[in-house]
Protein backbone atom coordinates (compact mmCIF):
# COMPACT_ATOMS: atom_id res chain seq x y z
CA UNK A 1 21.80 166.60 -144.16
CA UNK A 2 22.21 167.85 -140.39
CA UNK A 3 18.76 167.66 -138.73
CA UNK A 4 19.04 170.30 -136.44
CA UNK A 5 19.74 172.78 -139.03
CA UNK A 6 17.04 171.92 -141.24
CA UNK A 7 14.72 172.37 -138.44
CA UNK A 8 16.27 175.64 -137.34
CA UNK A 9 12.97 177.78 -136.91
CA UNK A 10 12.16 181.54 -137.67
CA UNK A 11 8.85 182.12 -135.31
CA UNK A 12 6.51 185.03 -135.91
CA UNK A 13 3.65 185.64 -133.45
CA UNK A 14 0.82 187.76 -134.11
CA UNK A 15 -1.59 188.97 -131.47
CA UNK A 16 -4.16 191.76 -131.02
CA UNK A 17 -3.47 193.70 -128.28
CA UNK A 18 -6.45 196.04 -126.86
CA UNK A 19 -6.12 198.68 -129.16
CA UNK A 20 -6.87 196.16 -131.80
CA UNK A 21 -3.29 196.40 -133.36
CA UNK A 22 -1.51 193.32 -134.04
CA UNK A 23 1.71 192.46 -132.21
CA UNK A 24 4.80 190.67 -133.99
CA UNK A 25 6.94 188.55 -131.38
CA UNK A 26 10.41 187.06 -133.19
CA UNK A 27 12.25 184.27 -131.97
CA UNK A 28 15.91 184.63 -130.28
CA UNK A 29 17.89 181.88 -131.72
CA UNK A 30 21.34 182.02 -130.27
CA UNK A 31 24.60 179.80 -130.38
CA UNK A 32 25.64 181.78 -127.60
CA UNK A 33 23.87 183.05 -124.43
CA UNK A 34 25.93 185.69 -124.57
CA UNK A 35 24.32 186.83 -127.73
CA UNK A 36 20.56 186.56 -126.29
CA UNK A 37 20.62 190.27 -125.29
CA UNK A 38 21.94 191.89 -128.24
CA UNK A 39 19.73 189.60 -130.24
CA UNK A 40 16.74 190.64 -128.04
CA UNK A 41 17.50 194.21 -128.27
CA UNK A 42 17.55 193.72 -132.17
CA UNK A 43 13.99 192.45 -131.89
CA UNK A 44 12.77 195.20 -129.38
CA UNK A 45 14.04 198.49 -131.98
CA UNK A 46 12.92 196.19 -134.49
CA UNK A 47 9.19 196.86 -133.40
CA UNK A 48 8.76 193.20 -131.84
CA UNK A 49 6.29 193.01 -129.46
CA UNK A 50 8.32 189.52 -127.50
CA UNK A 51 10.70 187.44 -128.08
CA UNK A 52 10.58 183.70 -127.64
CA UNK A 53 13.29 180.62 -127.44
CA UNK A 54 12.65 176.63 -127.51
CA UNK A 55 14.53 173.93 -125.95
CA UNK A 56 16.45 172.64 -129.18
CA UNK A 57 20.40 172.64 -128.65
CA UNK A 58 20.38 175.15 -125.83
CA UNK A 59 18.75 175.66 -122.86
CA UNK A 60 15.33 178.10 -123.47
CA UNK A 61 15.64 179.76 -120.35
CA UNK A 62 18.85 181.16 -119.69
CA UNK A 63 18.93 183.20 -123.08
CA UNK A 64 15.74 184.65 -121.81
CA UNK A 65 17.88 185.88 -118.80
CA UNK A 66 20.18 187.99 -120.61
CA UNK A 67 17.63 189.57 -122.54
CA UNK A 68 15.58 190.39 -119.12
CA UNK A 69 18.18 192.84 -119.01
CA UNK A 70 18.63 194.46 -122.45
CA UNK A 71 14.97 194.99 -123.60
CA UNK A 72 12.51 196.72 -121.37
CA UNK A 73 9.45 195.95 -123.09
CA UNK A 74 9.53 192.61 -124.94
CA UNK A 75 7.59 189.76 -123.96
CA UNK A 76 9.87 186.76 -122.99
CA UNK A 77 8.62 183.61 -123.57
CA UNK A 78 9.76 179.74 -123.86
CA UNK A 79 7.78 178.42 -126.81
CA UNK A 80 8.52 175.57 -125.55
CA UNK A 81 10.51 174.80 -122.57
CA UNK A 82 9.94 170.90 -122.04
CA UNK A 83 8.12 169.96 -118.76
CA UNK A 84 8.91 166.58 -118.26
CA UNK A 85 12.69 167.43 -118.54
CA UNK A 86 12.35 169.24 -114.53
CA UNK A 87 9.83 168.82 -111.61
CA UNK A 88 7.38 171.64 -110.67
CA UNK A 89 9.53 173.02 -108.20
CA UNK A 90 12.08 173.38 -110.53
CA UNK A 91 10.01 175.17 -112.56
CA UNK A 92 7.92 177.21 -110.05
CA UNK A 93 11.65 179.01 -109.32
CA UNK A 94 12.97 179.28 -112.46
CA UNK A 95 9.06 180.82 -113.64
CA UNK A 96 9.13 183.43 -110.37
CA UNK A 97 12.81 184.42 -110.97
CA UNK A 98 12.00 185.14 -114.88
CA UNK A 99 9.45 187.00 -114.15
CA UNK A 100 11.23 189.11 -111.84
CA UNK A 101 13.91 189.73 -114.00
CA UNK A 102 11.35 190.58 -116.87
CA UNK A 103 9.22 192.93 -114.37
CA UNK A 104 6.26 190.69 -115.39
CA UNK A 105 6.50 190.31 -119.37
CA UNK A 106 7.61 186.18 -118.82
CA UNK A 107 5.43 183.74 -120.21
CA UNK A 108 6.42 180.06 -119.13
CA UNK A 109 5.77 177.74 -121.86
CA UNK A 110 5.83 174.10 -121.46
CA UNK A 111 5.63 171.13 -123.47
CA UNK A 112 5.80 166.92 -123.30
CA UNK A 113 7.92 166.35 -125.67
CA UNK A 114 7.70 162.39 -126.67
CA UNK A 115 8.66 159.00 -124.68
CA UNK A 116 11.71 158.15 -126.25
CA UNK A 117 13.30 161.79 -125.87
CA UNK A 118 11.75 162.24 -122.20
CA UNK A 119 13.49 158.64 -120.69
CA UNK A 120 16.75 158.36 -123.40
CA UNK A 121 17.76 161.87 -123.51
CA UNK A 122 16.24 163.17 -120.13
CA UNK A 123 16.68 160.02 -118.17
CA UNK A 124 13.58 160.94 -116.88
CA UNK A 125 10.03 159.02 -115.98
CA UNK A 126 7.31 159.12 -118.75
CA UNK A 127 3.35 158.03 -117.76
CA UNK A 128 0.06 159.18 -118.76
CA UNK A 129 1.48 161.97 -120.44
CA UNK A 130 -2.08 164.30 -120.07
CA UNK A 131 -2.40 163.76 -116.64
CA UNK A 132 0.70 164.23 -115.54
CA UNK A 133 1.10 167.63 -117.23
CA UNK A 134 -2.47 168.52 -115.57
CA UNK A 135 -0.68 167.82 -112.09
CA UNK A 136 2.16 169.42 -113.03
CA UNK A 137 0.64 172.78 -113.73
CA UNK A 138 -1.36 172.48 -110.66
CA UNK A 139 1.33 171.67 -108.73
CA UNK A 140 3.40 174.71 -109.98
CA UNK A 141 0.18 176.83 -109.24
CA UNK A 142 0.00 175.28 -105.85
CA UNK A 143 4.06 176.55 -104.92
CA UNK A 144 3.23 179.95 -106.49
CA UNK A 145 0.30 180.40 -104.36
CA UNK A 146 2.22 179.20 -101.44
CA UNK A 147 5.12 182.19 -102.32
CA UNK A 148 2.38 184.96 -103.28
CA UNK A 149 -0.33 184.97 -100.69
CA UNK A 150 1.30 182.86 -97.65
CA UNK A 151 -0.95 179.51 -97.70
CA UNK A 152 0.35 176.44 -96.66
CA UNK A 153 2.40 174.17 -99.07
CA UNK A 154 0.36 170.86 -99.34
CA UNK A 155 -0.19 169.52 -102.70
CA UNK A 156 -0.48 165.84 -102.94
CA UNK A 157 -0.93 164.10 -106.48
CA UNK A 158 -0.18 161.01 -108.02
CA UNK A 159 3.30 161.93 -109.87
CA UNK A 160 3.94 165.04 -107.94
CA UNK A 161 4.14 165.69 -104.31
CA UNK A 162 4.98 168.80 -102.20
CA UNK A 163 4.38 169.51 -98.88
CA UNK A 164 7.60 171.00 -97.29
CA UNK A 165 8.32 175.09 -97.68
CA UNK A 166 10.33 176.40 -94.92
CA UNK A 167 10.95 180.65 -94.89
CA UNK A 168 14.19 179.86 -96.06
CA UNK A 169 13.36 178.88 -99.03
CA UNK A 170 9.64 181.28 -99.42
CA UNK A 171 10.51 184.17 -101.49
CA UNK A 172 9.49 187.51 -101.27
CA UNK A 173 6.07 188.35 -102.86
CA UNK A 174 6.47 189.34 -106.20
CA UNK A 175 5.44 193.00 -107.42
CA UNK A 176 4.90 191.63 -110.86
CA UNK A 177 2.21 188.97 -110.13
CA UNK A 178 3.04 185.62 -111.33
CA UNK A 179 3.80 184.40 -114.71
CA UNK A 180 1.03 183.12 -117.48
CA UNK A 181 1.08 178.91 -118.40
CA UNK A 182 0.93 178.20 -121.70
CA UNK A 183 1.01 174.49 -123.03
CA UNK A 184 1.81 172.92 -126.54
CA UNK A 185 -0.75 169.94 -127.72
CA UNK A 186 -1.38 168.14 -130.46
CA UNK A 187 -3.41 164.85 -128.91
CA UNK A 188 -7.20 165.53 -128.31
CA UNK A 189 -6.53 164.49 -124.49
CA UNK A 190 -3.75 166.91 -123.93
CA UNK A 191 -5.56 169.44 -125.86
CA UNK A 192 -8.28 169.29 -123.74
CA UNK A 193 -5.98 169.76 -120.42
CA UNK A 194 -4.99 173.21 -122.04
CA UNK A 195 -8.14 174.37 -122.04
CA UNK A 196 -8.67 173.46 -118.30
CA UNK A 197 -5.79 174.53 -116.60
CA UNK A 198 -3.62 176.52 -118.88
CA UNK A 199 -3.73 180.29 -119.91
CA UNK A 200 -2.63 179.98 -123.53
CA UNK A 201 -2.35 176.84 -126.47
CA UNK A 202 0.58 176.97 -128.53
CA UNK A 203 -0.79 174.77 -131.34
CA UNK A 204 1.47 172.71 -133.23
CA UNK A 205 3.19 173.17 -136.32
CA UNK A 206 2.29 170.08 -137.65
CA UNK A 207 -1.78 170.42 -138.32
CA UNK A 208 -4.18 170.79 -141.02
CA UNK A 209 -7.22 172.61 -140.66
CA UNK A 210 -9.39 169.98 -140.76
CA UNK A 211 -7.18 168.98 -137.73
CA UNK A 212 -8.16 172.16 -135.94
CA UNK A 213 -12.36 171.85 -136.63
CA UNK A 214 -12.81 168.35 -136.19
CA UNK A 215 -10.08 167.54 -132.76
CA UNK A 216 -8.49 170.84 -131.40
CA UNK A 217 -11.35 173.16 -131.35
CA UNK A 218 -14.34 170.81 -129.83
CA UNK A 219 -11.39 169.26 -127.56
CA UNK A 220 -10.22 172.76 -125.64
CA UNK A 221 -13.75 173.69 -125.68
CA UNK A 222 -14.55 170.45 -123.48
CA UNK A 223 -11.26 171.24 -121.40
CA UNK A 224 -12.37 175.42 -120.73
CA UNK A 225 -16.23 174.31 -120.04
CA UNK A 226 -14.37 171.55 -117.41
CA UNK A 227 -12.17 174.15 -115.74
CA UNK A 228 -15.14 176.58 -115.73
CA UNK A 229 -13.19 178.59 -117.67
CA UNK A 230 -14.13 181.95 -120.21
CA UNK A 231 -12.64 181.49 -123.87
CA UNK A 232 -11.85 184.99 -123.36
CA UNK A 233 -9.51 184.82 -120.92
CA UNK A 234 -7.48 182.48 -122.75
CA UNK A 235 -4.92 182.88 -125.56
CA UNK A 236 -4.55 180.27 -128.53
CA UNK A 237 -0.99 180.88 -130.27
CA UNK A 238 -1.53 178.77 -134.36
CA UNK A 239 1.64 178.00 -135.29
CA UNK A 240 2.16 177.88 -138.92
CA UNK A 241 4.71 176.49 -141.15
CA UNK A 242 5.45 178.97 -144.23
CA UNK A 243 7.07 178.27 -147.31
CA UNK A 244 7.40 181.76 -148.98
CA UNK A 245 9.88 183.33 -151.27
CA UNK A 246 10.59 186.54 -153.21
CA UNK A 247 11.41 184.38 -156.89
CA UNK A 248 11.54 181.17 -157.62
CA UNK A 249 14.92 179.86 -156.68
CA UNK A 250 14.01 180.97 -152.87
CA UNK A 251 10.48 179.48 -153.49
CA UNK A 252 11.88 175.96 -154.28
CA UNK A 253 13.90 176.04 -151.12
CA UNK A 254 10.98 177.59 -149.06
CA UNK A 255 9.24 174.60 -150.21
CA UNK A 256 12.25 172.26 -149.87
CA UNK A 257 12.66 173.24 -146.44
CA UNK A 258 8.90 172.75 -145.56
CA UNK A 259 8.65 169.43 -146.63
CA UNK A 260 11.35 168.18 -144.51
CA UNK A 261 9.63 170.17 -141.67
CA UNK A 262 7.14 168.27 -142.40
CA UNK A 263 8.55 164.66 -143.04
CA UNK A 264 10.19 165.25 -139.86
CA UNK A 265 7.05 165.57 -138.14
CA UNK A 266 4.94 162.95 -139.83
CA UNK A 267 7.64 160.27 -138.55
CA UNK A 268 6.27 160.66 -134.97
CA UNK A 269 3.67 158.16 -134.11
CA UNK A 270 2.15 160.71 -131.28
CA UNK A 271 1.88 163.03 -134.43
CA UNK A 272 -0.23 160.43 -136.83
CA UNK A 273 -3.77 161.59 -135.91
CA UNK A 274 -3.14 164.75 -137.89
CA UNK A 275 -2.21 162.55 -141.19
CA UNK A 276 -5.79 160.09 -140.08
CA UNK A 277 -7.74 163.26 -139.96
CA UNK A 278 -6.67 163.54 -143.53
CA UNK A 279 -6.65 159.78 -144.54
CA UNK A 280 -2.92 159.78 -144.82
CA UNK A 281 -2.13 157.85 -141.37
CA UNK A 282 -0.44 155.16 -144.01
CA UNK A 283 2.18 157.80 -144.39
CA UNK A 284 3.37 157.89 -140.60
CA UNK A 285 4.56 154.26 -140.59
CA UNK A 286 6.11 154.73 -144.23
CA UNK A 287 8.51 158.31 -142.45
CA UNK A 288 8.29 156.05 -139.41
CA UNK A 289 10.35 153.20 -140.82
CA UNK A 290 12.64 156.02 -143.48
CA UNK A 291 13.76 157.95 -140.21
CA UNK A 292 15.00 154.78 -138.38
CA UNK A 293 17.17 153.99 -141.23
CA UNK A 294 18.44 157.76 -141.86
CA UNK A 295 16.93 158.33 -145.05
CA UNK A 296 16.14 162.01 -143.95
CA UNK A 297 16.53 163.64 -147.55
CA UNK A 298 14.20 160.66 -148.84
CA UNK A 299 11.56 161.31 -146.82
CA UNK A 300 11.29 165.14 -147.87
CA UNK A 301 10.71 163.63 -151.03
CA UNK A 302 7.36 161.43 -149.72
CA UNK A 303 5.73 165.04 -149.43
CA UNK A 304 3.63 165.86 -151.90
CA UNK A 305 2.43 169.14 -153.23
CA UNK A 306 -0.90 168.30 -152.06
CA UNK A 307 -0.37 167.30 -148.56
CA UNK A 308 2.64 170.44 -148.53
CA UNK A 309 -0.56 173.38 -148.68
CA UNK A 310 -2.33 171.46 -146.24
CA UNK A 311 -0.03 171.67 -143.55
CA UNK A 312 2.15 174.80 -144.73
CA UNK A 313 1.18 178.02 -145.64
CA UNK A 314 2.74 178.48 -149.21
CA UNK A 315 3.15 181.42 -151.23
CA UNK A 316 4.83 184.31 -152.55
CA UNK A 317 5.76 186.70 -149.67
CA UNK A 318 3.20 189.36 -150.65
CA UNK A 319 0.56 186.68 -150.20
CA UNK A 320 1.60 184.96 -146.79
CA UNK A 321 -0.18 187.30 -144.82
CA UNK A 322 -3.72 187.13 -146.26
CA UNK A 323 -3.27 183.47 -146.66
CA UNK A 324 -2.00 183.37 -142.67
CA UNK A 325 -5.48 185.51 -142.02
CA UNK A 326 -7.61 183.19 -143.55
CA UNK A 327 -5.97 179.87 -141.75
CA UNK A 328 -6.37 181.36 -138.58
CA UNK A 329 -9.35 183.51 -138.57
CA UNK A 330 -11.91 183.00 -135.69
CA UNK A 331 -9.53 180.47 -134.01
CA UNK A 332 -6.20 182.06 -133.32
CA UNK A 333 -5.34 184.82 -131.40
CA UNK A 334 -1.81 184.65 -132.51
CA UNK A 335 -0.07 183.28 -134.94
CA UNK A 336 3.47 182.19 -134.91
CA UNK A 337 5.24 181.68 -138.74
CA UNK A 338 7.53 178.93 -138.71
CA UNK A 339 10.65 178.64 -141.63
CA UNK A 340 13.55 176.08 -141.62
CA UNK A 341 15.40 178.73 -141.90
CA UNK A 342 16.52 181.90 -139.85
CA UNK A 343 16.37 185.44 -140.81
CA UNK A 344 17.13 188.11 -138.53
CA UNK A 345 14.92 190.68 -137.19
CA UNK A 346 14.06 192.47 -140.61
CA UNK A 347 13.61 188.99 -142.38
CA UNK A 348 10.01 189.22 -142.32
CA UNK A 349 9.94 193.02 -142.80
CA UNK A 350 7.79 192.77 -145.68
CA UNK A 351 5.17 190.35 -143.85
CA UNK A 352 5.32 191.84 -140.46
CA UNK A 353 3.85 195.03 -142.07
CA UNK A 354 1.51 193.37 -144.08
CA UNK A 355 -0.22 192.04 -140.53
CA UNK A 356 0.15 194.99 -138.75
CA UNK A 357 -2.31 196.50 -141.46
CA UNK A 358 -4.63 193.95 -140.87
CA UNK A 359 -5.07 195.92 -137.06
């Protein structure tokens, strides 16, 4: 079984916009940069509201750039571009240039991503993961401010320092304003960091909603009351695994698919508070120990139907989207729907409208 394709995702977001109507963002998932635009496009006639990439095999951002200039409405959006991968700088030009090229509709979205991936596959340094993505944002903040409205350059933190920005290098002030932040979290301590600097929480796929009650919630509460900031000025995206199918043949795979999703997850020691919440931490070391050895079809298997609906939403495709309401309600203000599978831009035809009635 090839990992990567098992975990290929289909991403739905739903969000209210001030009309009340709900919004339906698809994701561009590409082999080919090339085909970002067209794919883009596809999403925009489609009635999409944005379009989003992740940092899987391909770079998240440059995809994004190619459909800048083929859509002229669609929200553009790394869900999620990995922080610790680049340096705020970095960052700070690549978020200023997207949004130029979007005419405001980028959202940067950033994650951690874990240890091993950050110093083995980035080469890059790892430390006090929450703190350092804190800084990070604030640091970012700190250049854009610098660009926008002229102040000096003179942030000075523990992991990130800049102080030198010649006119050389200042770019014009944008007429777009600057990008929104949005961070991925699954920890309570990272959660809470969200809530105080961020403008958005893309909530993990891998959650329960007991999860969400007894860590996520009270934790980005603390982190908005910190930064002094209004719940209403801040977006929380739930992202939701989905196993859903029109008979039962496509059912079993929906389900299939999930559970590897799933097992995948649950093999991640930074992931294991979700299974405590639960009392199924024991689990974690079990996929833990099964991943390091390869046995990625076996561990799909250690998935039960039980622990299956409390992570994924599962049921036939007329039913997703009440189910999907009732998860979220009075938490999320959009949902993304996440499949192990990829359908193009009418895959979700029948569940897109299903939502949009909901508005």
């Amino acid at each position: 079984m090839h990992l990567s394709s098992t975990l290929l995702a289909s991403w739905l977001k739903v969000e209210r916009d001030q009309e009340g109507n709900v919004k339906i963002d698809g994701a561009i998932l590409v082999e080919n940069p090339l085909d970002a635009g067209p794919a883009a496009k596809k999403l925009e006639s489609a009635g999409y509201a944005g379009g989003f990439t992740f940092e899987g095999r391909h770079d998240p951002f440059l995809p994004l750039a190619l459909a800048a200039q083929q859509t002229t409405r669609l929200d553009l959006i790394t869900a999620i571009a990995i922080a610790f991968a680049r340096n705020p700088m970095t960052l700070a030009n690549i978020g200023w240039d997207m949004q130029l090229l979007s005419e405001g509709r980028f959202i940067l979205g950033l994650g951690t991503q874990i240890r091993p991936h950050i110093q083995k596959r980035f080469s890059m340094e790892w430390s006090r993961p929450a703190a350092r993505m804190k800084e990070m944002v604030r640091a970012i903040r700190a250049i854009w401010d610098c660009w926008e409205n002229g102040s000096k350059l003179d942030f000075q933190g523990e992991f990130y320092t800049h102080t030198l920005m010649t006119p050389v290098f200042t770019p014009e002030p944008s007429a777009y304003g600057l990008p929104r932040i949005f961070l991925s979290a699954v920890g309570p301590r990272m959660t809470e960091v969200v809530g105080e600097v961020a403008d958005g929480f893309f909530v993990h796929p891998f959650h329960t909603p007991e999860f969400i009650e007894t860590i996520s919630k009270p934790r980005l509460e603390a982190g908005l009351a910190r930064g002094q900031r209004r719940r209403e000025d801040f977006e929380v995206s739930c992202q939701l695994i989905v196993a859903t199918g029109s008979n039962e043949e496509e059912m079993k795979a929906a389900r299939d698919g999930a559970r590897a999703q799933i097992s995948f997850y649950g093999s991640t020691p930074a992931y294991r508070p979700v299974l405590d919440c639960i009392g199924r931490g024991d689990l974690q070391d079990e996929l833990n120990f099964m991943s390091k050895q390869g046995k990625w079809l076996e561990m799909a298997g250690r998935i039960d139907d039980d622990l299956l609906e409390q992570i994924a939403v599962v049921g036939a495709r007329d039913e997703i989207a009440d189910k999907v309401r009732a998860r979220c309600a009075g938490f999320a203000d959009r949902v993304s729907l996440v499949a192990p599978f990829a359908p193009d831009a009418e895959g979700w035809a029948e569940i897109v409208r299903d939502l949009s009635a909901a508005g």
